[in-house]
C-alpha atoms as a PDB file:
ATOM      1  CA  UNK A   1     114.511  50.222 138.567  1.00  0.00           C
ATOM      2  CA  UNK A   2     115.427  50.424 135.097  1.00  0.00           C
ATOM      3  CA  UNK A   3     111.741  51.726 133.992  1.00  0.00           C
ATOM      4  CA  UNK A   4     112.066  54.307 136.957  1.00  0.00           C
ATOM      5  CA  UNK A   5     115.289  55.384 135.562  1.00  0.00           C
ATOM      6  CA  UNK A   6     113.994  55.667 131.794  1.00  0.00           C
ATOM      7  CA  UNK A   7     110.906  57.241 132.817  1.00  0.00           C
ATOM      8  CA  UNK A   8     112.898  59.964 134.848  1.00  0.00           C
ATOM      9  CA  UNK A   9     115.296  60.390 131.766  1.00  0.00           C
ATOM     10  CA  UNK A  10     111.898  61.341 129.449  1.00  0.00           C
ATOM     11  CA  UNK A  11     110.462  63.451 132.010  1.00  0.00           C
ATOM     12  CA  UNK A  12     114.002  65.550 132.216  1.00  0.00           C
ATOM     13  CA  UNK A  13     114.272  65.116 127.981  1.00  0.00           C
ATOM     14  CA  UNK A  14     110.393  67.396 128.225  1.00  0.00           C
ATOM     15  CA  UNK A  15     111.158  70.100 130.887  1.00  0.00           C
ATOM     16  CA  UNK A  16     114.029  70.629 129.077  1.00  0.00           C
ATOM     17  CA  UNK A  17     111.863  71.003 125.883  1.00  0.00           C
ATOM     18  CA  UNK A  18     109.608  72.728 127.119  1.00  0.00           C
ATOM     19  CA  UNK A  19     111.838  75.616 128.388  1.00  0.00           C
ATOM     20  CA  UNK A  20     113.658  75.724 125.375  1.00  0.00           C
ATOM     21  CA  UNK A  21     110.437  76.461 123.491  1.00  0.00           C
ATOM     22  CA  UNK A  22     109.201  79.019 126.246  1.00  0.00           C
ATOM     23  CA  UNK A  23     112.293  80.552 126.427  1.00  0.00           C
ATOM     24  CA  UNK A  24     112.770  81.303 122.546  1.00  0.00           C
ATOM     25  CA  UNK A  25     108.990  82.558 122.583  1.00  0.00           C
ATOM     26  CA  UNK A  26     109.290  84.907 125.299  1.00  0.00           C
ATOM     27  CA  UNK A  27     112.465  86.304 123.149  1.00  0.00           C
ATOM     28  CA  UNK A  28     111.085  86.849 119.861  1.00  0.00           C
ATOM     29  CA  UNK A  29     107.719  88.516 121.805  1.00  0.00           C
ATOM     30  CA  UNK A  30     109.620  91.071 123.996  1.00  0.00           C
ATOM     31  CA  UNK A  31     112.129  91.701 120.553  1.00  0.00           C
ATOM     32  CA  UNK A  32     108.045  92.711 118.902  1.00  0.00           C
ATOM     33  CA  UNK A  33     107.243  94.422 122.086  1.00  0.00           C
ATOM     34  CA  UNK A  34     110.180  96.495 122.653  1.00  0.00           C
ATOM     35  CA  UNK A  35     110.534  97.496 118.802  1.00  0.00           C
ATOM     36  CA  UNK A  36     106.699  98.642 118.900  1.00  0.00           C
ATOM     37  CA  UNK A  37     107.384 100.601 121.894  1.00  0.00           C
ATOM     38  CA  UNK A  38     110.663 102.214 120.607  1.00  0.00           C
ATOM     39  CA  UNK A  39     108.001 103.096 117.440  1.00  0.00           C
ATOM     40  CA  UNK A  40     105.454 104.472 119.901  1.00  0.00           C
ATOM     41  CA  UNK A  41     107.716 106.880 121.299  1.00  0.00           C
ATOM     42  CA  UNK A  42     109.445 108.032 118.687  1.00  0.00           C
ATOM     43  CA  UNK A  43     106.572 108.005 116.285  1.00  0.00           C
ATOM     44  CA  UNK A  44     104.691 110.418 118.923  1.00  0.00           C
ATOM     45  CA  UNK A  45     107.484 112.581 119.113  1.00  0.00           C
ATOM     46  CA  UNK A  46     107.594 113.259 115.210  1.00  0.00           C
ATOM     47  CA  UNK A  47     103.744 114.041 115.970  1.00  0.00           C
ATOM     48  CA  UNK A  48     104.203 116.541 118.628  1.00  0.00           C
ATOM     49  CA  UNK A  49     106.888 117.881 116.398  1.00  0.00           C
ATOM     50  CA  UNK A  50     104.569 119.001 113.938  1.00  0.00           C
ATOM     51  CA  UNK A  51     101.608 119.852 115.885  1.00  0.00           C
ATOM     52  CA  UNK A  52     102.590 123.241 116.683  1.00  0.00           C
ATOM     53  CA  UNK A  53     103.088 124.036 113.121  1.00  0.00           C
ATOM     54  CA  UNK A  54     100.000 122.259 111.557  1.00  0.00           C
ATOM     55  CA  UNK A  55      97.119 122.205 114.624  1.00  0.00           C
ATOM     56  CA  UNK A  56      95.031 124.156 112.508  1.00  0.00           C
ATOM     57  CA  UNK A  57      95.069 121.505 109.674  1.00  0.00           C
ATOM     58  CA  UNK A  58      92.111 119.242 109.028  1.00  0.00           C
ATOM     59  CA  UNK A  59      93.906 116.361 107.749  1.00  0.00           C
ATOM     60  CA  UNK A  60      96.477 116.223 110.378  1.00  0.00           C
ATOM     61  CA  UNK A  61      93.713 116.586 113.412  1.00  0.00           C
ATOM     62  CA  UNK A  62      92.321 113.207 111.422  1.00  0.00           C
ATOM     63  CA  UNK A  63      96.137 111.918 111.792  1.00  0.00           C
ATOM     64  CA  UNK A  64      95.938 112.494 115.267  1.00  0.00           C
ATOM     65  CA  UNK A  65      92.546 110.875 115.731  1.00  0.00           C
ATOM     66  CA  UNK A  66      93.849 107.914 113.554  1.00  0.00           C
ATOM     67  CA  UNK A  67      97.087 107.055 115.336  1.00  0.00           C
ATOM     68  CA  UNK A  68      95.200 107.611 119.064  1.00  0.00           C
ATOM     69  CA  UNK A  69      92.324 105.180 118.257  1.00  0.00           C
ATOM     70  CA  UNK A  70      94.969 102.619 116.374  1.00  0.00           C
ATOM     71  CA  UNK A  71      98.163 103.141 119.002  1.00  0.00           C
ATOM     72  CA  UNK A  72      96.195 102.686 121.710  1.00  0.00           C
ATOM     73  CA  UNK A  73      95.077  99.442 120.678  1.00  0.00           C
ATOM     74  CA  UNK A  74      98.105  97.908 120.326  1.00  0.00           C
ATOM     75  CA  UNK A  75      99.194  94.675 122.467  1.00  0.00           C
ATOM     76  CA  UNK A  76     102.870  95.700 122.780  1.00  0.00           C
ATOM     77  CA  UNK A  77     102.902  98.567 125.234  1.00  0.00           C
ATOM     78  CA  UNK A  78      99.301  97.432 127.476  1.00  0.00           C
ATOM     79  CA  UNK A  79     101.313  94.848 129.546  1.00  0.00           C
ATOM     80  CA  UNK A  80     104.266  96.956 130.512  1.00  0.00           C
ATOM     81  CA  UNK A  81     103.577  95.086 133.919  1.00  0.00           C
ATOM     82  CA  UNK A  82     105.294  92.178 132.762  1.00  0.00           C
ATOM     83  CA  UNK A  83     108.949  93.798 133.438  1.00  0.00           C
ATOM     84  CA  UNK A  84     108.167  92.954 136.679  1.00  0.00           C
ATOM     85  CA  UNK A  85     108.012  89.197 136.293  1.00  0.00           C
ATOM     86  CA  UNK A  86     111.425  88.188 135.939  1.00  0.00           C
ATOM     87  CA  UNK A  87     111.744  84.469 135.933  1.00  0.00           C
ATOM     88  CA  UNK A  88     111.537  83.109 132.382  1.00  0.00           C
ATOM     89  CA  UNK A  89     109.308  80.429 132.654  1.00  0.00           C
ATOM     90  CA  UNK A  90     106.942  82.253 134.011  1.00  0.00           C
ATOM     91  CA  UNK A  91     107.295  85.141 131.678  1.00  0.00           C
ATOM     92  CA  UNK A  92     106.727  82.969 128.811  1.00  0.00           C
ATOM     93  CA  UNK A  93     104.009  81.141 129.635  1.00  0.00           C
ATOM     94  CA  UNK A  94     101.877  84.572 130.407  1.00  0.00           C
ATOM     95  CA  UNK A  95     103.105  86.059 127.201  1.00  0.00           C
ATOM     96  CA  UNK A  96     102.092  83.752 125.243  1.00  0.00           C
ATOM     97  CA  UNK A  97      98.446  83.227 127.294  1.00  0.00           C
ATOM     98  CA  UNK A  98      98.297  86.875 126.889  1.00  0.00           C
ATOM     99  CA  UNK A  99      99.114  86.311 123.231  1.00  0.00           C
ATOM    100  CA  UNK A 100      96.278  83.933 122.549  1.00  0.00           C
ATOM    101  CA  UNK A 101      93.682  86.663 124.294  1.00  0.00           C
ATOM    102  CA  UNK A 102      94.560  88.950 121.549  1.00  0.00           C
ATOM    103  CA  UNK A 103      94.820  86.053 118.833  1.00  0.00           C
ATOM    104  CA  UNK A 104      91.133  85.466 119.912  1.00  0.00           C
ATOM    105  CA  UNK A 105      89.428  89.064 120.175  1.00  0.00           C
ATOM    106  CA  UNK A 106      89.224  88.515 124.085  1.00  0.00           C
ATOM    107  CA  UNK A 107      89.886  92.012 125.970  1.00  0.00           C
ATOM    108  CA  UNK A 108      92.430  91.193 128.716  1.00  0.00           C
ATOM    109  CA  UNK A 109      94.151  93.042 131.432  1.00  0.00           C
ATOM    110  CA  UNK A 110      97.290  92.294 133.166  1.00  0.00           C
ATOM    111  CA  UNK A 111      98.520  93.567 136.451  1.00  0.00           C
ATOM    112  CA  UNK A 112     101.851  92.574 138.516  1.00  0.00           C
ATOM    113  CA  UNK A 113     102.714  96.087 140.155  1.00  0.00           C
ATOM    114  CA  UNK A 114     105.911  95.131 141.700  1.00  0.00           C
ATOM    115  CA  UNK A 115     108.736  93.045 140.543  1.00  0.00           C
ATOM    116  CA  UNK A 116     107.542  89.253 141.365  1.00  0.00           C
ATOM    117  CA  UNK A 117     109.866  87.792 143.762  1.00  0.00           C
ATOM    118  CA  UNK A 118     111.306  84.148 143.269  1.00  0.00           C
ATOM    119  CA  UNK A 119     108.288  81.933 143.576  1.00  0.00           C
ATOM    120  CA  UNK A 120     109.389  78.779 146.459  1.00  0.00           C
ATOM    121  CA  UNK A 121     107.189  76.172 147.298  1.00  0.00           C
ATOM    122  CA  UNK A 122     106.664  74.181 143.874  1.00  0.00           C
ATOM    123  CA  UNK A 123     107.918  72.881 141.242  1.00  0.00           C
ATOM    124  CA  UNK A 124     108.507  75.339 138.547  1.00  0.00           C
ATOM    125  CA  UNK A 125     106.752  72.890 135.954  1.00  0.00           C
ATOM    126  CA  UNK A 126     103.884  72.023 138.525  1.00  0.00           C
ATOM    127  CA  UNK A 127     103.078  75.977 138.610  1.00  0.00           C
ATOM    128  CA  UNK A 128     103.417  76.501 134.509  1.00  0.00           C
ATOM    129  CA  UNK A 129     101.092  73.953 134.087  1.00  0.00           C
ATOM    130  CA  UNK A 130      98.392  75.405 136.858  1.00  0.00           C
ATOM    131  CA  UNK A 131      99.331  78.865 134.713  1.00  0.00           C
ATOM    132  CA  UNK A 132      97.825  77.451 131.770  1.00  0.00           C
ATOM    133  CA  UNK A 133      95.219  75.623 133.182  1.00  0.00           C
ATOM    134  CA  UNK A 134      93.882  78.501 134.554  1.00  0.00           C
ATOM    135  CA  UNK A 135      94.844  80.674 131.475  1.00  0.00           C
ATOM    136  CA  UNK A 136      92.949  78.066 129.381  1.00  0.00           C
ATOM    137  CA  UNK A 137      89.915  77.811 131.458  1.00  0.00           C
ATOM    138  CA  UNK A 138      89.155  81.288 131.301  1.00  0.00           C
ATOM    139  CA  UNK A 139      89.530  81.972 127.297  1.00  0.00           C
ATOM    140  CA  UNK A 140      87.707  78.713 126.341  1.00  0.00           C
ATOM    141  CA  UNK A 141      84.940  80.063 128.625  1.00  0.00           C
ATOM    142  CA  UNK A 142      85.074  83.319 126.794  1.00  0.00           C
ATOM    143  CA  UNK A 143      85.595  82.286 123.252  1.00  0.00           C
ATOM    144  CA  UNK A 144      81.143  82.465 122.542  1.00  0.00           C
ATOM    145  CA  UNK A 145      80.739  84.433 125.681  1.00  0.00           C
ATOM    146  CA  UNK A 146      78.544  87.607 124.465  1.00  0.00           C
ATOM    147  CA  UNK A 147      80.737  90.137 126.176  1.00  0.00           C
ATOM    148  CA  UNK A 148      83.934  88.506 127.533  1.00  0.00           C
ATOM    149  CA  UNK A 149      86.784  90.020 129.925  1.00  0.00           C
ATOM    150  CA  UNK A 150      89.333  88.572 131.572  1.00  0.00           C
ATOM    151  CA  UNK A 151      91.779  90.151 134.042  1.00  0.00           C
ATOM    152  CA  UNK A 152      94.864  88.603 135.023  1.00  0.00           C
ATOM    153  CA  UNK A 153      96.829  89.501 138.822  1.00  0.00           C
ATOM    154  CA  UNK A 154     100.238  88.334 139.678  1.00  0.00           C
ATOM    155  CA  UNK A 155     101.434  89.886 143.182  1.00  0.00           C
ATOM    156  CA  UNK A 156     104.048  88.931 146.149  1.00  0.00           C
ATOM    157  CA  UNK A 157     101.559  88.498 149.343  1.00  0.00           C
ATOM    158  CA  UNK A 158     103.202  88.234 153.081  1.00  0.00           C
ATOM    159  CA  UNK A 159     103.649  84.601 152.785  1.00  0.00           C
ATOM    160  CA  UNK A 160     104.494  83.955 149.043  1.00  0.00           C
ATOM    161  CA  UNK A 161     102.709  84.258 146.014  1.00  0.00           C
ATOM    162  CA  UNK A 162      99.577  84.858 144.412  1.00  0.00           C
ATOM    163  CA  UNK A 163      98.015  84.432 141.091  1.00  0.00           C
ATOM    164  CA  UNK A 164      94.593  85.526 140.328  1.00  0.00           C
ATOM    165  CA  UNK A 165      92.904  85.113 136.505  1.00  0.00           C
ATOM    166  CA  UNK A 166      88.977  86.175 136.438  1.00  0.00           C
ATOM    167  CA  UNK A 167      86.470  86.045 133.542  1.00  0.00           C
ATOM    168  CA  UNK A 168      83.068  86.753 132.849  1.00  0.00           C
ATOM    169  CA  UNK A 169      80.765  84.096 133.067  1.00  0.00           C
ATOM    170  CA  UNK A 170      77.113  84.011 131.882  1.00  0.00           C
ATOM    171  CA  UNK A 171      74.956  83.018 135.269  1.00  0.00           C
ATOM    172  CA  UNK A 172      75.759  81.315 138.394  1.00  0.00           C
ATOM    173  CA  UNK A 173      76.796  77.833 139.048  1.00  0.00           C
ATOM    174  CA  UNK A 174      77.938  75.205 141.871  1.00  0.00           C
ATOM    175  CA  UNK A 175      82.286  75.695 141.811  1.00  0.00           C
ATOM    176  CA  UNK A 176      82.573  72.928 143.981  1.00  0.00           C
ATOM    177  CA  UNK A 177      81.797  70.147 141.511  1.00  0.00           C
ATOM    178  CA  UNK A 178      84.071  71.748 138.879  1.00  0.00           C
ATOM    179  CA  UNK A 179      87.213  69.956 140.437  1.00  0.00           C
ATOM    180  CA  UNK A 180      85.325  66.890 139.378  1.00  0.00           C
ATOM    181  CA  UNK A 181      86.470  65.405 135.600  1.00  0.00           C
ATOM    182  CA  UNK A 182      83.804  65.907 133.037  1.00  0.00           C
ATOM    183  CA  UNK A 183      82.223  68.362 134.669  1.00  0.00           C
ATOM    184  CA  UNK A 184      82.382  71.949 133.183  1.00  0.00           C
ATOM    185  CA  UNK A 185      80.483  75.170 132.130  1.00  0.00           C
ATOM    186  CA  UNK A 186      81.839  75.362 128.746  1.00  0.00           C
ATOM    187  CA  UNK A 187      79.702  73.153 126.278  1.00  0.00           C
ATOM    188  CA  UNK A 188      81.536  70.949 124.261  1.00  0.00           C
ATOM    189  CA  UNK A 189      84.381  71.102 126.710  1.00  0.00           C
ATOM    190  CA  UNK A 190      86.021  67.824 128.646  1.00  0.00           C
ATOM    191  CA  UNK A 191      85.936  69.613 131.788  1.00  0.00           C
ATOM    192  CA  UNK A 192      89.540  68.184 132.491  1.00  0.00           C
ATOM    193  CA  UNK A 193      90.857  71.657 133.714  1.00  0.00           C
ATOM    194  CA  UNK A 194      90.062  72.201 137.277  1.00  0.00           C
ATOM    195  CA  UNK A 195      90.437  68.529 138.346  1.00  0.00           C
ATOM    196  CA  UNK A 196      93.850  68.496 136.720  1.00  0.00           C
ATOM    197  CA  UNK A 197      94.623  71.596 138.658  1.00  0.00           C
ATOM    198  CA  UNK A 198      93.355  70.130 141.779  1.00  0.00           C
ATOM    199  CA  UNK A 199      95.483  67.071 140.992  1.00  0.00           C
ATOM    200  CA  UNK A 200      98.514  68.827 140.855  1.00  0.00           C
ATOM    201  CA  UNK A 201      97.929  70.706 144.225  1.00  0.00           C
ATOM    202  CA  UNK A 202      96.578  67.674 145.939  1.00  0.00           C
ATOM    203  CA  UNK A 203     100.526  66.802 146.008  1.00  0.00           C
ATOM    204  CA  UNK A 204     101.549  69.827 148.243  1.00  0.00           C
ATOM    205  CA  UNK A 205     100.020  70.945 151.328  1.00  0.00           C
ATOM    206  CA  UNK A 206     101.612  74.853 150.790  1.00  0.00           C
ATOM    207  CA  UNK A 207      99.832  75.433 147.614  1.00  0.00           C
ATOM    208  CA  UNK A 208      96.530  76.131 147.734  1.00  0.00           C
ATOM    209  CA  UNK A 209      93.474  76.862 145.114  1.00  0.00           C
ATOM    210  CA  UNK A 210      90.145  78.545 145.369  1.00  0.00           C
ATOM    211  CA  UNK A 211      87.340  79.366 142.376  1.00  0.00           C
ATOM    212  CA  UNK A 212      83.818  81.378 142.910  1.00  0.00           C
ATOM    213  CA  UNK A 213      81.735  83.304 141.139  1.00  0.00           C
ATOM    214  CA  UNK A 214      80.341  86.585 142.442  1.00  0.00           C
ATOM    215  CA  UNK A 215      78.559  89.526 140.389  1.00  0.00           C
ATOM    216  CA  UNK A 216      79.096  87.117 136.888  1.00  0.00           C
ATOM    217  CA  UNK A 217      82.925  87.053 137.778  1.00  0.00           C
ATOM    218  CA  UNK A 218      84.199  83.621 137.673  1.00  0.00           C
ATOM    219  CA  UNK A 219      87.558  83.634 140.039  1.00  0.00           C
ATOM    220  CA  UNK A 220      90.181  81.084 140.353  1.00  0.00           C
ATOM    221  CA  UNK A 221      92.678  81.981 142.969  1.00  0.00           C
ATOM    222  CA  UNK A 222      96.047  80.028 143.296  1.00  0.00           C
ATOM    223  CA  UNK A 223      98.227  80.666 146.572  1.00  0.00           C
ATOM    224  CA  UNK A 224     101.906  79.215 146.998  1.00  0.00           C
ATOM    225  CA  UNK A 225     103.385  79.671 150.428  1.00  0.00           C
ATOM    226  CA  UNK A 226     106.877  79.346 150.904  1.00  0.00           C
ATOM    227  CA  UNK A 227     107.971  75.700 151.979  1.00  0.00           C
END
């Protein structure tokens, strides 16, 4: 009883760590992405200012080229999808994943089109850590991938929610053994990922996961219905 108890007490002592760290994260990466927006716009302004005056200047058409080619490559205002996603936890845990993509050269593209409605079914700490399993899988798999992509979904379905990370994978392969440990595609790799995942899942029967690979897509799927 008094093991139960302590363990319990250890496990609460972590969440509670691990949302503190999330939570300052997400707030010093939306303070970066809102200040580069607020640059963005104004910045642009000061440019259409002056382009009446000076579009027949040389070295302000190379301006123009400069900031569209450099601008357009920044992180801050590509995910403006993520105002829709709300809870905290979940925020965090995609900003930084999104984060690491960048960190690591990986192009990356995030969609949640409507604001993501409270996710019920799971534990919030269960579905963070099948976040960044899948978030994992997919940029170790890309790190030496030739040409690497990865597109990330978030949406509300009929039933509950649905997350949706994809990447591009080299040739074909059989998905069903990668819920196995030790097996994987990346080399070098522990291939702990997917059976983790399935782990995790195995304790609900409303939360469901699916992988394939079609057209060098790798796809892993996770649905959460509401309890």
């Amino acid at each position: 009883m008094v093991l139960g108890i302590s363990r319990q007490i250890r496990k609460a002592s972590v969440d509670k760590k691990t949302t503190e760290t999330l939570l300052f994260y997400t707030k010093q990466l939306e303070e970066s992405q809102r200040s580069l927006r607020q640059f963005k716009h104004d910045y642009q302004n000061i440019l259409i200012s002056m382009e009446a005056e000076l579009k027949d200047n040389d070295n302000f058409k190379e301006l123009l080229a400069y900031s569209a080619s450099h601008l357009e490559k920044s992180k801050a205002w590509r995910f403006n999808d993520l105002d829709n996603v709300s809870d905290p936890e979940i925020k965090s845990i995609v900003i930084s994943k999104l984060d690491n993509c960048f960190t690591n050269s990986l192009p990356v593209s995030f969609e949640c089109r409507q604001p993501l409605r409270e996710i019920q079914g799971i534990n919030k700490f269960d579905l963070i850590r099948l976040l960044g399993i899948a978030f994992d899988n997919a940029i170790e798999a890309s790190e030496n991938f030739t040409a690497p992509e990865i597109k990330v979904l978030l949406l509300n379905t009929d039933v509950g929610f649905e997350f949706e990370i994809r990447n591009k994978v080299a040739g074909t392969f059989d998905t069903t053994k990668l819920q196995q440990a030790g097996v994987t595609t990346k080399e070098g790799h522990a291939g702990l990922g997917l059976a983790s995942a399935q782990a995790i899942i195995s304790n609900y029967n409303n939360v469901f996961l699916a992988h394939a690979i079609k057209d060098n897509w790798f796809t892993f799927t996770l649905s959460v219905n509401k309890a």
